[in-house]
Protein backbone atom coordinates (compact mmCIF):
# COMPACT_ATOMS: atom_id res chain seq x y z
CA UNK A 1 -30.56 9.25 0.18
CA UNK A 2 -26.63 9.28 -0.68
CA UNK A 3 -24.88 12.21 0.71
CA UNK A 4 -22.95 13.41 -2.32
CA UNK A 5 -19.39 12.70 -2.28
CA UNK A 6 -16.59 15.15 -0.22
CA UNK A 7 -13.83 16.58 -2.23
CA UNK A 8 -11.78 18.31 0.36
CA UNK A 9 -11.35 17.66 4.06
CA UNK A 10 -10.59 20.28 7.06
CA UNK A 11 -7.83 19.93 9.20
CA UNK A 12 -10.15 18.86 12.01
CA UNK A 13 -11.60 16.66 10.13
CA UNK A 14 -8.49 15.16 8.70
CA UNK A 15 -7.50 14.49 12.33
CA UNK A 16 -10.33 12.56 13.14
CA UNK A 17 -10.52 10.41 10.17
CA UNK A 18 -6.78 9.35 10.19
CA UNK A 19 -6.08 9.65 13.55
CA UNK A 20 -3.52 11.86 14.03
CA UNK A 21 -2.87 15.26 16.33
CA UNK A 22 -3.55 18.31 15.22
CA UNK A 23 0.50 18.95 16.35
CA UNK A 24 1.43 16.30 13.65
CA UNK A 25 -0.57 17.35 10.75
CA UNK A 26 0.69 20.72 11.29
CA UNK A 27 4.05 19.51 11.52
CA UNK A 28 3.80 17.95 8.23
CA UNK A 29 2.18 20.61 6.27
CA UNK A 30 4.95 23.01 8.11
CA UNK A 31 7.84 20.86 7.17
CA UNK A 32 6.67 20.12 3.28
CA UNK A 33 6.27 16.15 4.09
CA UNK A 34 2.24 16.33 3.29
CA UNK A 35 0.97 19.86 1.99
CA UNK A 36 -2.75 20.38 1.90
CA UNK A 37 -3.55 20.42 -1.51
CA UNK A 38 -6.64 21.94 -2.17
CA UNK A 39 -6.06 24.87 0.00
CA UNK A 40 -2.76 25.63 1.51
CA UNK A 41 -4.39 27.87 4.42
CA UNK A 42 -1.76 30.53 4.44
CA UNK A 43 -2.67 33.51 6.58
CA UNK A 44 -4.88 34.18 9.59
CA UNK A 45 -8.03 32.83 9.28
CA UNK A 46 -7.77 30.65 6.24
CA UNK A 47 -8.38 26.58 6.47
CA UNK A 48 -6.10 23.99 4.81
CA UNK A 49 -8.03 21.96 2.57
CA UNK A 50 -6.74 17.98 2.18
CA UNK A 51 -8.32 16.24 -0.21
CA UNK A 52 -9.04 12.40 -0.50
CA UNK A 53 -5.16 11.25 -1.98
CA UNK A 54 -3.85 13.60 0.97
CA UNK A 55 -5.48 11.67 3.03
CA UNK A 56 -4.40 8.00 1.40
CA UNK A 57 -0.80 9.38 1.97
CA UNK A 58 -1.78 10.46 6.05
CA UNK A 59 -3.15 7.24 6.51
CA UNK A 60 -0.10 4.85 4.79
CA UNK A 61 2.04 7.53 6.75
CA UNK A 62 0.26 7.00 9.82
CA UNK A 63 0.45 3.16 9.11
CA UNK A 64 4.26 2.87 9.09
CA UNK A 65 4.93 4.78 11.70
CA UNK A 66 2.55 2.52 14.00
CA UNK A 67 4.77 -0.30 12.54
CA UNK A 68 8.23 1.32 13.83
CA UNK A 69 9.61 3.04 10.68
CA UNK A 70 11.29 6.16 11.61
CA UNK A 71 9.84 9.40 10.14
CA UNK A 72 13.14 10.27 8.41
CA UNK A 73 13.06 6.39 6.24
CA UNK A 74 9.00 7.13 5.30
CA UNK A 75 10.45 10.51 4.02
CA UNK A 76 13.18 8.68 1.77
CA UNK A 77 10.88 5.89 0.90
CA UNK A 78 8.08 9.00 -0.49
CA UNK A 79 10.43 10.76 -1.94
CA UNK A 80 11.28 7.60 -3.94
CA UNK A 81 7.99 6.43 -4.85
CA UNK A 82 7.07 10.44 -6.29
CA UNK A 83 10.12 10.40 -7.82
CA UNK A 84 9.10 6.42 -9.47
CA UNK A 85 5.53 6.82 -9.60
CA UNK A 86 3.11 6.72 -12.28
CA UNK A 87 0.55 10.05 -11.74
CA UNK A 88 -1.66 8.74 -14.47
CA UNK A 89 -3.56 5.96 -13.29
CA UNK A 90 -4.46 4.20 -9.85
CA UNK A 91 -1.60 1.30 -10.49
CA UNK A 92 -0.29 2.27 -6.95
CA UNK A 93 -3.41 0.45 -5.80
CA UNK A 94 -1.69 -2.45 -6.44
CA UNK A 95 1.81 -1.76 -4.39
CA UNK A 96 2.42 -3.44 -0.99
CA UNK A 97 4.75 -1.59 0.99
CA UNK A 98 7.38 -4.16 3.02
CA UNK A 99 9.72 -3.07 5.74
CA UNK A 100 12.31 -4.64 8.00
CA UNK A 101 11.74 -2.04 10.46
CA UNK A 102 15.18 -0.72 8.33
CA UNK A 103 13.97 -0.16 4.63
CA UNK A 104 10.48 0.17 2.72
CA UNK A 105 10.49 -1.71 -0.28
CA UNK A 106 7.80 -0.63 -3.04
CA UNK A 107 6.62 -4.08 -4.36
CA UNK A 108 4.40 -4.01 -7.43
CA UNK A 109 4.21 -8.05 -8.21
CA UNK A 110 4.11 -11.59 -6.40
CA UNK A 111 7.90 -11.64 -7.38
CA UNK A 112 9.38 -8.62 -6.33
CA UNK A 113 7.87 -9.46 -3.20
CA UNK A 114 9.18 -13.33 -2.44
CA UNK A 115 12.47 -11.08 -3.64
CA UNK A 116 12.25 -8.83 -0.25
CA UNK A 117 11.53 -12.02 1.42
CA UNK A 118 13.59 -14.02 0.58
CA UNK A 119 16.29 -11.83 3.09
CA UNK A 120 14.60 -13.88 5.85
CA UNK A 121 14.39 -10.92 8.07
CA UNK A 122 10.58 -10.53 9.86
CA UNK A 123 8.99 -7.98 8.01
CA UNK A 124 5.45 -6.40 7.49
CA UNK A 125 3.00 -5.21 4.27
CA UNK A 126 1.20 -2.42 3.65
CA UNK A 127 -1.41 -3.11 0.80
CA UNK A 128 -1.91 0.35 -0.44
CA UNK A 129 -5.15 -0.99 -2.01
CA UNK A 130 -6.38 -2.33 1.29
CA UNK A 131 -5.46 1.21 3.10
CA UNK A 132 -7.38 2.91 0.12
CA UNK A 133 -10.36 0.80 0.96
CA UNK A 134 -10.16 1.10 4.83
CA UNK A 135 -10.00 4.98 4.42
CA UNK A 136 -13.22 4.72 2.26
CA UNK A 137 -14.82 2.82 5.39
CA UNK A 138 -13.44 5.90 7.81
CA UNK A 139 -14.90 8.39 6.05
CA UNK A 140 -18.18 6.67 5.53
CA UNK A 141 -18.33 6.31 9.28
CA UNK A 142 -17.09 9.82 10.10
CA UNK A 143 -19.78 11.43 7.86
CA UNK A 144 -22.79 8.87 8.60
CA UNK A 145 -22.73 8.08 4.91
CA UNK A 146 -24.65 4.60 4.48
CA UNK A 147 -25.09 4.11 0.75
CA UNK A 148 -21.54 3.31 -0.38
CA UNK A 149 -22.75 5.33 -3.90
CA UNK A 150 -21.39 8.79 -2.46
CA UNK A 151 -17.64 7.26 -1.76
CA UNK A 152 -17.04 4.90 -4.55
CA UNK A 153 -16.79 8.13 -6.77
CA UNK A 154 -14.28 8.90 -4.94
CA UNK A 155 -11.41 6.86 -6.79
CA UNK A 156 -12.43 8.48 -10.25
CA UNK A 157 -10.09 11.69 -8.36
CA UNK A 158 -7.27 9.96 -6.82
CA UNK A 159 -4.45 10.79 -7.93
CA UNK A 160 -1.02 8.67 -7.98
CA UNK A 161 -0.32 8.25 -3.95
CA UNK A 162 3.35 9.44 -3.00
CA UNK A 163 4.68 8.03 -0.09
């Protein structure tokens, strides 16, 4: 039997799926990069409540700083793409994320990204599609969930990812 589908994650939880310290996701909430936003957990006592886009923007978060992009450039770079994004539909699916290790570039089509390339600097992708699916397969394995039927109702409430 499918285990019907999660809508909000703890902060333990949130740790475990993405990866990350409890020191950093504190950090985050504390500094206004990545606010829980289900439940902000203000006071003693109360839990912050991420829900699944939170986590989308941990994870691509997570993913560039693994890849050497300073905290203070993924800030710039999500302030960009909140600032340039489309909150209606899932079209951010479709954006790969390239850095040089000195900019993120937000490319949306085959063009835009021979464009970035064509710098001839080494640089890396981050199919935001790709990380939307891999954090699917996390939290199937973090909850035991074997039918995919719980999850894949999951992208009916994503919202547009900010990074």
């Amino acid at each position: 039997m499918a285990e019907a589908v999660k809508y909000y994650y703890r902060s333990k939880e949130v740790c475990k799926i993405i990866d990350l310290s409890y020191r950093q996701l504190d950090y985050y909430d504390r500094t206004d990069f990545v606010k829980p936003s289900i439940n902000n957990g203000e006071g003693y006592g109360s839990r912050r409540m991420y829900s699944f886009n939170d986590l989308l923007k941990l994870k691509v978060i997570k993913k560039l700083l693994e890849a050497g992009v300073s905290l203070q450039k993924i800030r710039k770079a999500k302030k960009y793409l909140e600032e340039n994004g489309n909150s209606n539909d899932n079209s951010f699916l479709k954006v790969t994320l390239i850095s040089d290790g000195t900019s993120v570039y937000a490319c949306s089509s085959d063009k835009a990204i021979i464009d970035t390339l064509k710098s001839g600097q080494g640089v890396f992708g981050i199919a935001l599609g790709k990380v939307y699916e891999d954090l699917k397969g996390d939290i199937k394995r973090h909850f035991h969930i074997s039918d995919s039927k719980g999850i894949d109702n999951v992208k009916d409430n994503v919202k547009t990812i900010s990074v």
